[in-house]
N, C-alpha and C. Protein backbone atom coordinates (compact mmCIF):
# COMPACT_ATOMS: atom_id res chain seq x y z
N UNK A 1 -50.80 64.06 -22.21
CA UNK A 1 -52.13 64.43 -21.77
C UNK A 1 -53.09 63.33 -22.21
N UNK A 2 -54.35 63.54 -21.14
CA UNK A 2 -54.92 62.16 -21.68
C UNK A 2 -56.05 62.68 -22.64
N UNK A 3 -56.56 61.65 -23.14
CA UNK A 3 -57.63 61.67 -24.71
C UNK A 3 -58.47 62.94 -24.08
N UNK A 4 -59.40 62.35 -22.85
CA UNK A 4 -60.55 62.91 -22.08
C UNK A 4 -59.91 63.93 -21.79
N UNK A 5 -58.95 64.51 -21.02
CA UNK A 5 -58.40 65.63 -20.71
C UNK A 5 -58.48 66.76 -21.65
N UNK A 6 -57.90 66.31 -23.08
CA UNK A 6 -57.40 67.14 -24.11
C UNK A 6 -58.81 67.61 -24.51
N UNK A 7 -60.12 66.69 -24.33
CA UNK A 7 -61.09 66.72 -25.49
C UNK A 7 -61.88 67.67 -24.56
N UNK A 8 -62.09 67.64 -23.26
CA UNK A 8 -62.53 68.64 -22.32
C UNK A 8 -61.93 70.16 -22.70
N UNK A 9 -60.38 70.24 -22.37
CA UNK A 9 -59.91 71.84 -22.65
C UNK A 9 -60.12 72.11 -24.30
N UNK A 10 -60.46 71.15 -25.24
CA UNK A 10 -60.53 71.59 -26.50
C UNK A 10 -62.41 72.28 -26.04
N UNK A 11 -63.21 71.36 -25.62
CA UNK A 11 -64.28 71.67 -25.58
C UNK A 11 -64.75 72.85 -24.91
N UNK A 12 -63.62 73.42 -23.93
CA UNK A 12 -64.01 74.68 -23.28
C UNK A 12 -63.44 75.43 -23.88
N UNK A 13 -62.44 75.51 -24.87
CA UNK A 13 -61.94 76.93 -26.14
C UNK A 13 -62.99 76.86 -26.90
N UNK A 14 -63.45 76.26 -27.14
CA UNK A 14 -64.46 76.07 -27.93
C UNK A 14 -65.77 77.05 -27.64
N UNK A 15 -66.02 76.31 -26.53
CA UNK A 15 -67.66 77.15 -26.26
C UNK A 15 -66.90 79.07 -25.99
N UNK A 16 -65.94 79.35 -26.02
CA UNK A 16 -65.80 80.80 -25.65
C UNK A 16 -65.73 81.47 -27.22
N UNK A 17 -65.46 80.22 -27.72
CA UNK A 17 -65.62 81.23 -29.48
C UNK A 17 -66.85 81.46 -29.41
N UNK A 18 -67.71 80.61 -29.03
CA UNK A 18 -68.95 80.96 -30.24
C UNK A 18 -70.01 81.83 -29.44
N UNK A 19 -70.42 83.13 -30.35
CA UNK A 19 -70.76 84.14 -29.92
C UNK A 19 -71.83 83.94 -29.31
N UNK A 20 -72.04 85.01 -27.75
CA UNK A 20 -73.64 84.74 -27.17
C UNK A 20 -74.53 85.40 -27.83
N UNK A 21 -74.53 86.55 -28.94
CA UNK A 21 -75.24 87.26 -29.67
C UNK A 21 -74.53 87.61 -30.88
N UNK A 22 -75.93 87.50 -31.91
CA UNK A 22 -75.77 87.99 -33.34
C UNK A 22 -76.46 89.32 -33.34
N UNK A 23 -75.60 89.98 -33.46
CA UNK A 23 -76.23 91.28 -33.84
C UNK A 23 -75.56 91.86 -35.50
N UNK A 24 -76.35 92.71 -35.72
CA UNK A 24 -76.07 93.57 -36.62
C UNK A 24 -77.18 94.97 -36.81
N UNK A 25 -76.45 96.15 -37.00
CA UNK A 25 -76.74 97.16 -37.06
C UNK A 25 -77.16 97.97 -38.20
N UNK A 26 -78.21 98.07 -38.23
CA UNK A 26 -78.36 98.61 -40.03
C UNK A 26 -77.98 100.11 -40.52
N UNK A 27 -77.35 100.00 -41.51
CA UNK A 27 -76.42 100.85 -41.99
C UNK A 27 -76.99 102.11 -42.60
N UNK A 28 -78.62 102.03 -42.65
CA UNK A 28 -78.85 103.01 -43.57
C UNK A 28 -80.30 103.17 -42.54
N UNK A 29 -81.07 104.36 -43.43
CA UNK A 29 -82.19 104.87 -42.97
C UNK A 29 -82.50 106.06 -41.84
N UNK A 30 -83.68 105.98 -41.39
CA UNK A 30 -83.71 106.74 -40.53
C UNK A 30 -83.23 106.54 -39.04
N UNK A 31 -82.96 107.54 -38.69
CA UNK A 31 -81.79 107.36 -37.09
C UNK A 31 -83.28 107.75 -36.14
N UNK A 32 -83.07 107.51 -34.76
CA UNK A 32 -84.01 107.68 -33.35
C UNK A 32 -83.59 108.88 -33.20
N UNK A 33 -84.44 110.14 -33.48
CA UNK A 33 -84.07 111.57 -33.17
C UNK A 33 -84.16 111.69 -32.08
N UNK A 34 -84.13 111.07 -31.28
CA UNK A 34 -84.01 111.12 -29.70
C UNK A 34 -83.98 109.84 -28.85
N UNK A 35 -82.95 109.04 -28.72
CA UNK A 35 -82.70 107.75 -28.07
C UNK A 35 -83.21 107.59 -26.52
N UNK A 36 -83.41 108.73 -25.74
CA UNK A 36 -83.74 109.04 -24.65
C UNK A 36 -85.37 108.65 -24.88
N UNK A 37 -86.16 109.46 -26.05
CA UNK A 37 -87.26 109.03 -25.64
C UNK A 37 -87.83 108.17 -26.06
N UNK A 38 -87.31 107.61 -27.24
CA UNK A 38 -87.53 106.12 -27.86
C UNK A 38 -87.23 104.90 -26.77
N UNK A 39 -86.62 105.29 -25.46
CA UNK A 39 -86.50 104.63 -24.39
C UNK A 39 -87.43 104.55 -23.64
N UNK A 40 -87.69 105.96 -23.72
CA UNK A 40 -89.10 106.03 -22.21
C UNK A 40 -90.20 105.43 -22.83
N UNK A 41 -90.45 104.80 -23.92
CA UNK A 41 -91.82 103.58 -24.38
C UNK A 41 -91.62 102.63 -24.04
N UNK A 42 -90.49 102.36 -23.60
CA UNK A 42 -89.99 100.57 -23.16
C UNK A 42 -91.22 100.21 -22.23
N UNK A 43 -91.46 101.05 -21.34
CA UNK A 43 -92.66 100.44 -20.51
C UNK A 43 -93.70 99.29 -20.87
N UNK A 44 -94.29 101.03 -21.77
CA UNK A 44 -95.37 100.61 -22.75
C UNK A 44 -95.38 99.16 -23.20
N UNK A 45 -94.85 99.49 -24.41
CA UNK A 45 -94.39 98.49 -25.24
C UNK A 45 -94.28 97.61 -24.40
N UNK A 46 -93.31 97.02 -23.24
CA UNK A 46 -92.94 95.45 -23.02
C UNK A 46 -94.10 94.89 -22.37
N UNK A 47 -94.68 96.01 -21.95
CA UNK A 47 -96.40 95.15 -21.02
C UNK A 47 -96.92 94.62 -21.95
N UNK A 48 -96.87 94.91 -23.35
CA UNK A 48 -97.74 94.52 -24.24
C UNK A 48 -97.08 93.23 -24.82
N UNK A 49 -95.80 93.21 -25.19
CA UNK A 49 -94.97 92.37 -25.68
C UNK A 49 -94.32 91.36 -24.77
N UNK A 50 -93.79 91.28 -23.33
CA UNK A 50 -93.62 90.51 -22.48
C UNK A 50 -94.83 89.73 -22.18
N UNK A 51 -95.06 88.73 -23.07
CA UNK A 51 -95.79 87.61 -22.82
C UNK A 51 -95.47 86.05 -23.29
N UNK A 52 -96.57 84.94 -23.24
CA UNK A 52 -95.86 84.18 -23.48
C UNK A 52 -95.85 83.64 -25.29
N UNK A 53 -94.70 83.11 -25.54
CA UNK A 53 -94.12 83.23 -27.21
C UNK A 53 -94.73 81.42 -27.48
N UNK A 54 -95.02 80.62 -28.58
CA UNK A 54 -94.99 79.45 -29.01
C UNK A 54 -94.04 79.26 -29.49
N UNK A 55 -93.45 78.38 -29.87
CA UNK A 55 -92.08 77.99 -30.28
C UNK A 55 -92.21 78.58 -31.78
N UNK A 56 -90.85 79.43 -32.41
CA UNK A 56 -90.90 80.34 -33.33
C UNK A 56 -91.52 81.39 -33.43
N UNK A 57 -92.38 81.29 -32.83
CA UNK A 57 -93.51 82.83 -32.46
C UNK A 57 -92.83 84.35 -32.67
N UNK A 58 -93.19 85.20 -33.38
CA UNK A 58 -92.74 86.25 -33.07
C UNK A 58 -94.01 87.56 -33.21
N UNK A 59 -93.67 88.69 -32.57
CA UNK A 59 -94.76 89.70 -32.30
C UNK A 59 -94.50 90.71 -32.53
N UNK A 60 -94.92 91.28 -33.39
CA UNK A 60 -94.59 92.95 -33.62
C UNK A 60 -95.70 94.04 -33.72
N UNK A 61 -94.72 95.19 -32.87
CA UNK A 61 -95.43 96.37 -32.16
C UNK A 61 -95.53 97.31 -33.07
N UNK A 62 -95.77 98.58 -33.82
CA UNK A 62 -95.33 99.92 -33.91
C UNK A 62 -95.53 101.04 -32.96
N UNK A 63 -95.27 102.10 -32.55
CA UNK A 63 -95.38 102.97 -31.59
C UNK A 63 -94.58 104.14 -32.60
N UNK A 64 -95.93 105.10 -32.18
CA UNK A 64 -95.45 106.46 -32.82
C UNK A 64 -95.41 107.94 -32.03
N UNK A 65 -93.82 107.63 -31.55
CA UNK A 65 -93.67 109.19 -30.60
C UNK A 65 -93.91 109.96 -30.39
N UNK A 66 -94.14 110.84 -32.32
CA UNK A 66 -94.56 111.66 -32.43
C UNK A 66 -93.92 112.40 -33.24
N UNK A 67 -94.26 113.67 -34.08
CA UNK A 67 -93.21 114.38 -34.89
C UNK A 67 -93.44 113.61 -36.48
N UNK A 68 -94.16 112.47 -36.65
CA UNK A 68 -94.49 112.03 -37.54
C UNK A 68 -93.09 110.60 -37.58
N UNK A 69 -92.92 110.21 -36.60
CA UNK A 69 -91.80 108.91 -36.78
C UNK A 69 -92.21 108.14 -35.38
N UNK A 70 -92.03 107.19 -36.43
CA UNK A 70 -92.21 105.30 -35.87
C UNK A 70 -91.52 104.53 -35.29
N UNK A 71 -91.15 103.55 -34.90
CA UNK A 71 -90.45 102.81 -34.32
C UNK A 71 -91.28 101.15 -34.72
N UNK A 72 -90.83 100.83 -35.44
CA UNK A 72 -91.44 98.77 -35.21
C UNK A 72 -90.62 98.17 -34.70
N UNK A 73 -91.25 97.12 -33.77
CA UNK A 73 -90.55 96.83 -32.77
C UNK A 73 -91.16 95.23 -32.78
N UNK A 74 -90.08 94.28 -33.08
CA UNK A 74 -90.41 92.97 -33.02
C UNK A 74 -89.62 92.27 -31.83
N UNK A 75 -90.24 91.00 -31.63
CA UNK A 75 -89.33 90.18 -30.47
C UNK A 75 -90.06 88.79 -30.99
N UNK A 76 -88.83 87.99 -31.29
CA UNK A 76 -89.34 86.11 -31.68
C UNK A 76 -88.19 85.07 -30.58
N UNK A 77 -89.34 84.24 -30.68
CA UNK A 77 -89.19 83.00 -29.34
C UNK A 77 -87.84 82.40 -30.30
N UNK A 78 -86.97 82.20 -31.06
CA UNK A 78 -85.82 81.29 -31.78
C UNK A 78 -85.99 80.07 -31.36
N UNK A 79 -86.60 79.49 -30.45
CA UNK A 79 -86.63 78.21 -30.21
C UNK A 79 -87.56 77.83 -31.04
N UNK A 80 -87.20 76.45 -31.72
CA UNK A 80 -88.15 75.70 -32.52
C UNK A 80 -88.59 74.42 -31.95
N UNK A 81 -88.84 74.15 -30.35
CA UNK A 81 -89.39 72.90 -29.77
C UNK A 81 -90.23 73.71 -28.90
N UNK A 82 -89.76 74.75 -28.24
CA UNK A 82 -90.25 75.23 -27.03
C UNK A 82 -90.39 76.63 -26.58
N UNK A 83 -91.92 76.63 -26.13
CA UNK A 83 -92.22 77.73 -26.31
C UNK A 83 -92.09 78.88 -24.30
N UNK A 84 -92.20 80.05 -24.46
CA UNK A 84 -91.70 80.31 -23.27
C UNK A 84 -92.13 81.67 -22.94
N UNK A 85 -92.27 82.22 -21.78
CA UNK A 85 -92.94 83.39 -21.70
C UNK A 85 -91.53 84.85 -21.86
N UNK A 86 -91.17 85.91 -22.09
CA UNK A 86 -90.81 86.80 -22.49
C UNK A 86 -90.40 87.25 -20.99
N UNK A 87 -89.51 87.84 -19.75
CA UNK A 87 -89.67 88.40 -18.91
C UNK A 87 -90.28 89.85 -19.41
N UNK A 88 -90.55 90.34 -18.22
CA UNK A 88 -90.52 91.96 -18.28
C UNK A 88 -89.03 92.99 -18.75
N UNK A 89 -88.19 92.69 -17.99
CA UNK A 89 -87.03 93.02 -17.43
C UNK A 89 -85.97 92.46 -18.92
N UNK A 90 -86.44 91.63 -19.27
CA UNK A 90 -85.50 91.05 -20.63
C UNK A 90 -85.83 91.36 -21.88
N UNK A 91 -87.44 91.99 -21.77
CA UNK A 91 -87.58 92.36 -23.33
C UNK A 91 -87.44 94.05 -23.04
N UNK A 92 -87.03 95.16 -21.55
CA UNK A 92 -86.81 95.97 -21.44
C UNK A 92 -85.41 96.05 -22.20
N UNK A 93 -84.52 95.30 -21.72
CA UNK A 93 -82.78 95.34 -21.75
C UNK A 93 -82.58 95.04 -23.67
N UNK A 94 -83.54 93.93 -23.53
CA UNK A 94 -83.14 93.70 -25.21
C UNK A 94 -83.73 94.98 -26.18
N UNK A 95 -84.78 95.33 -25.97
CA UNK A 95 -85.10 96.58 -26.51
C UNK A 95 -84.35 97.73 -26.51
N UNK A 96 -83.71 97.91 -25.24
CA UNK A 96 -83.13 98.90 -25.11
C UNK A 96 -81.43 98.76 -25.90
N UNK A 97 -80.83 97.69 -25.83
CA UNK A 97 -80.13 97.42 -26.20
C UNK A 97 -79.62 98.22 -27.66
N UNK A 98 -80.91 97.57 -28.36
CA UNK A 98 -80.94 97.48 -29.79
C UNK A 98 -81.20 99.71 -30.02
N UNK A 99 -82.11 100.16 -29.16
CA UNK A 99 -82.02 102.04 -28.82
C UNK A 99 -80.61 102.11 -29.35
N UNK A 100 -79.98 101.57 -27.82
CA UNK A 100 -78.46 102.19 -27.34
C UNK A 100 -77.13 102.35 -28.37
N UNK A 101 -77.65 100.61 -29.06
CA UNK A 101 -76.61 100.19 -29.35
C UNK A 101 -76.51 100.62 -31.16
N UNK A 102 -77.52 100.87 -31.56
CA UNK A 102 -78.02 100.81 -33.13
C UNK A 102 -78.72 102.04 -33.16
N UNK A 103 -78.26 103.58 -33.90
CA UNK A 103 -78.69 104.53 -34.05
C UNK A 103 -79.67 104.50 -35.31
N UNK A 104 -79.65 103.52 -36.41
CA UNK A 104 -80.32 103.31 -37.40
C UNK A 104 -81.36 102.39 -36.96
N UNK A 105 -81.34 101.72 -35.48
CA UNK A 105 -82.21 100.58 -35.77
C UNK A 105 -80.97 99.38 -35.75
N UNK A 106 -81.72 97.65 -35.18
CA UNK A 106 -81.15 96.82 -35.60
C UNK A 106 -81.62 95.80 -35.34
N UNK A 107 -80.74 94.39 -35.81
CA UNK A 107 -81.50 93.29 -35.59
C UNK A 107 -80.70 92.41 -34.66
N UNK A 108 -81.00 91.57 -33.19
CA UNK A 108 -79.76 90.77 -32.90
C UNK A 108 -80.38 90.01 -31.89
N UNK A 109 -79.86 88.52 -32.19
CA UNK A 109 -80.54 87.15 -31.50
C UNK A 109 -79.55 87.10 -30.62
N UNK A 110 -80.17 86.48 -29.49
CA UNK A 110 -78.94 85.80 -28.45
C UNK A 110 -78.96 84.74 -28.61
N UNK A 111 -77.92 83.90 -28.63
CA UNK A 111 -77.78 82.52 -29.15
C UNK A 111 -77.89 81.47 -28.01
N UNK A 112 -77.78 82.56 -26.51
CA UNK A 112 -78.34 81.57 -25.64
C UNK A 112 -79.14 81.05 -25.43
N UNK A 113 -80.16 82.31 -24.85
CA UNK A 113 -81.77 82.48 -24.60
C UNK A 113 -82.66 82.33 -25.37
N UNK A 114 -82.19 82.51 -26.76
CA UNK A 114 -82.88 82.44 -28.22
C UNK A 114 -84.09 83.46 -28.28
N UNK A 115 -83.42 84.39 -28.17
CA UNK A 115 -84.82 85.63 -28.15
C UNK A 115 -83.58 86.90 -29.34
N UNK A 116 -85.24 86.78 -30.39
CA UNK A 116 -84.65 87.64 -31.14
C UNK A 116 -85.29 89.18 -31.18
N UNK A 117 -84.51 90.30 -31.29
CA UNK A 117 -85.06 91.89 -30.88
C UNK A 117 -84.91 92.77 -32.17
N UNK A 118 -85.93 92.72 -32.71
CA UNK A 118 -85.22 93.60 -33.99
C UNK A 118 -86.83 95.40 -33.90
N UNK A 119 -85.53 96.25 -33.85
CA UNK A 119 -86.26 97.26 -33.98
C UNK A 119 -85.89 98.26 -35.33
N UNK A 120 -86.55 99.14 -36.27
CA UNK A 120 -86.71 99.51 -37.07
C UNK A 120 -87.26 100.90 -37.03
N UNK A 121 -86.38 102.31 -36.54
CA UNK A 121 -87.62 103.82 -36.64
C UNK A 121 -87.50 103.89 -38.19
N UNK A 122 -88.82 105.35 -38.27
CA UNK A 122 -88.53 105.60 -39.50
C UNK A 122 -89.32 107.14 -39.75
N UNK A 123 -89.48 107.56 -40.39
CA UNK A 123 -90.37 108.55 -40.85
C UNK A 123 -91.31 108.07 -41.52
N UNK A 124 -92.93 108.03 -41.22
CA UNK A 124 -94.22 107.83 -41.62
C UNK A 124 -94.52 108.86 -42.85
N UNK A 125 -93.97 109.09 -43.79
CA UNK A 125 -94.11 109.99 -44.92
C UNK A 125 -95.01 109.58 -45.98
N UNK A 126 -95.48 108.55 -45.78
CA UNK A 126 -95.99 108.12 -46.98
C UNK A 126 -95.74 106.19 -47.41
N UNK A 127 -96.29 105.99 -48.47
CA UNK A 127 -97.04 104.66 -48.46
C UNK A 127 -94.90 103.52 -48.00
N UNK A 128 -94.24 104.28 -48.97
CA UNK A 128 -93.00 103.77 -48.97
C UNK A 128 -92.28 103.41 -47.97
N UNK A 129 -92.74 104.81 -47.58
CA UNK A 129 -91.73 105.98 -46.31
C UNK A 129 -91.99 105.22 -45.00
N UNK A 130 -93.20 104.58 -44.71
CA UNK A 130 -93.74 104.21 -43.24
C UNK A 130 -92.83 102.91 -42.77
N UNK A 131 -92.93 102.65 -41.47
CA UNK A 131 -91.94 101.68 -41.08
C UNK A 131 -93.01 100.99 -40.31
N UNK A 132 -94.67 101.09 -40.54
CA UNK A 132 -95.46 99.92 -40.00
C UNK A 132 -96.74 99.54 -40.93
């Protein structure tokens, strides 16, 4: 096989390792007593948050359902040259994602797009207790 040949198929095993997203799910705290309606704010929320980011930029929301519990809700540009506007439709999916996928809440960058989604509910109980 030749040099170029080998260094190409090494280079395409390669790019399939490395993950399109870091996520992680946090292990403790308060859970979304209702994932359904911690969904139906996505609206809300992304009109406010689908805009445009500066390079590293990040923006955070709280929204309170109701029942006395929170939700903080961040989204950062990961790019450190370039800055870029947020779709509608992408900070819906990434938000929702993090609902679907993370009953405690979680945090997880895509390593493509470089958009990071970290959401956090909680119970507003007090100075400790609040999650905004």
């Amino acid at each position: 096989m030749k040099t170029s040949t080998a260094l190409i198929a090494l280079a395409s095993v390669v790019s399939f390792m490395v993950p399109s997203a870091t996520a992680g799910c946090y292990t403790s705290g308060d859970k979304y007593p209702d994932t359904n309606q911690a969904q139906s704010y996505l609206d809300g929320i992304c009109r406010d948050l689908a805009t445009y980011y500066q390079p590293s930029e990040h923006k955070n929301l709280c929204r309170y359902p109701g029942n006395n519990f929170g939700i903080n809700l961040e989204i950062q540009n990961m790019n450190t040259r370039n800055g870029f506007s947020m779709a509608y439709g992408d900070c819906v999916n990434g938000l929702r994602n993090e609902i679907v996928g993370c009953s405690r809440g979680g945090d997880t960058t895509n390593n493509v797009s470089l958009w990071r989604f970290r959401l956090d509910p909680g119970r507003n109980g007090g100075e400790d207790q609040g999650v905004c």
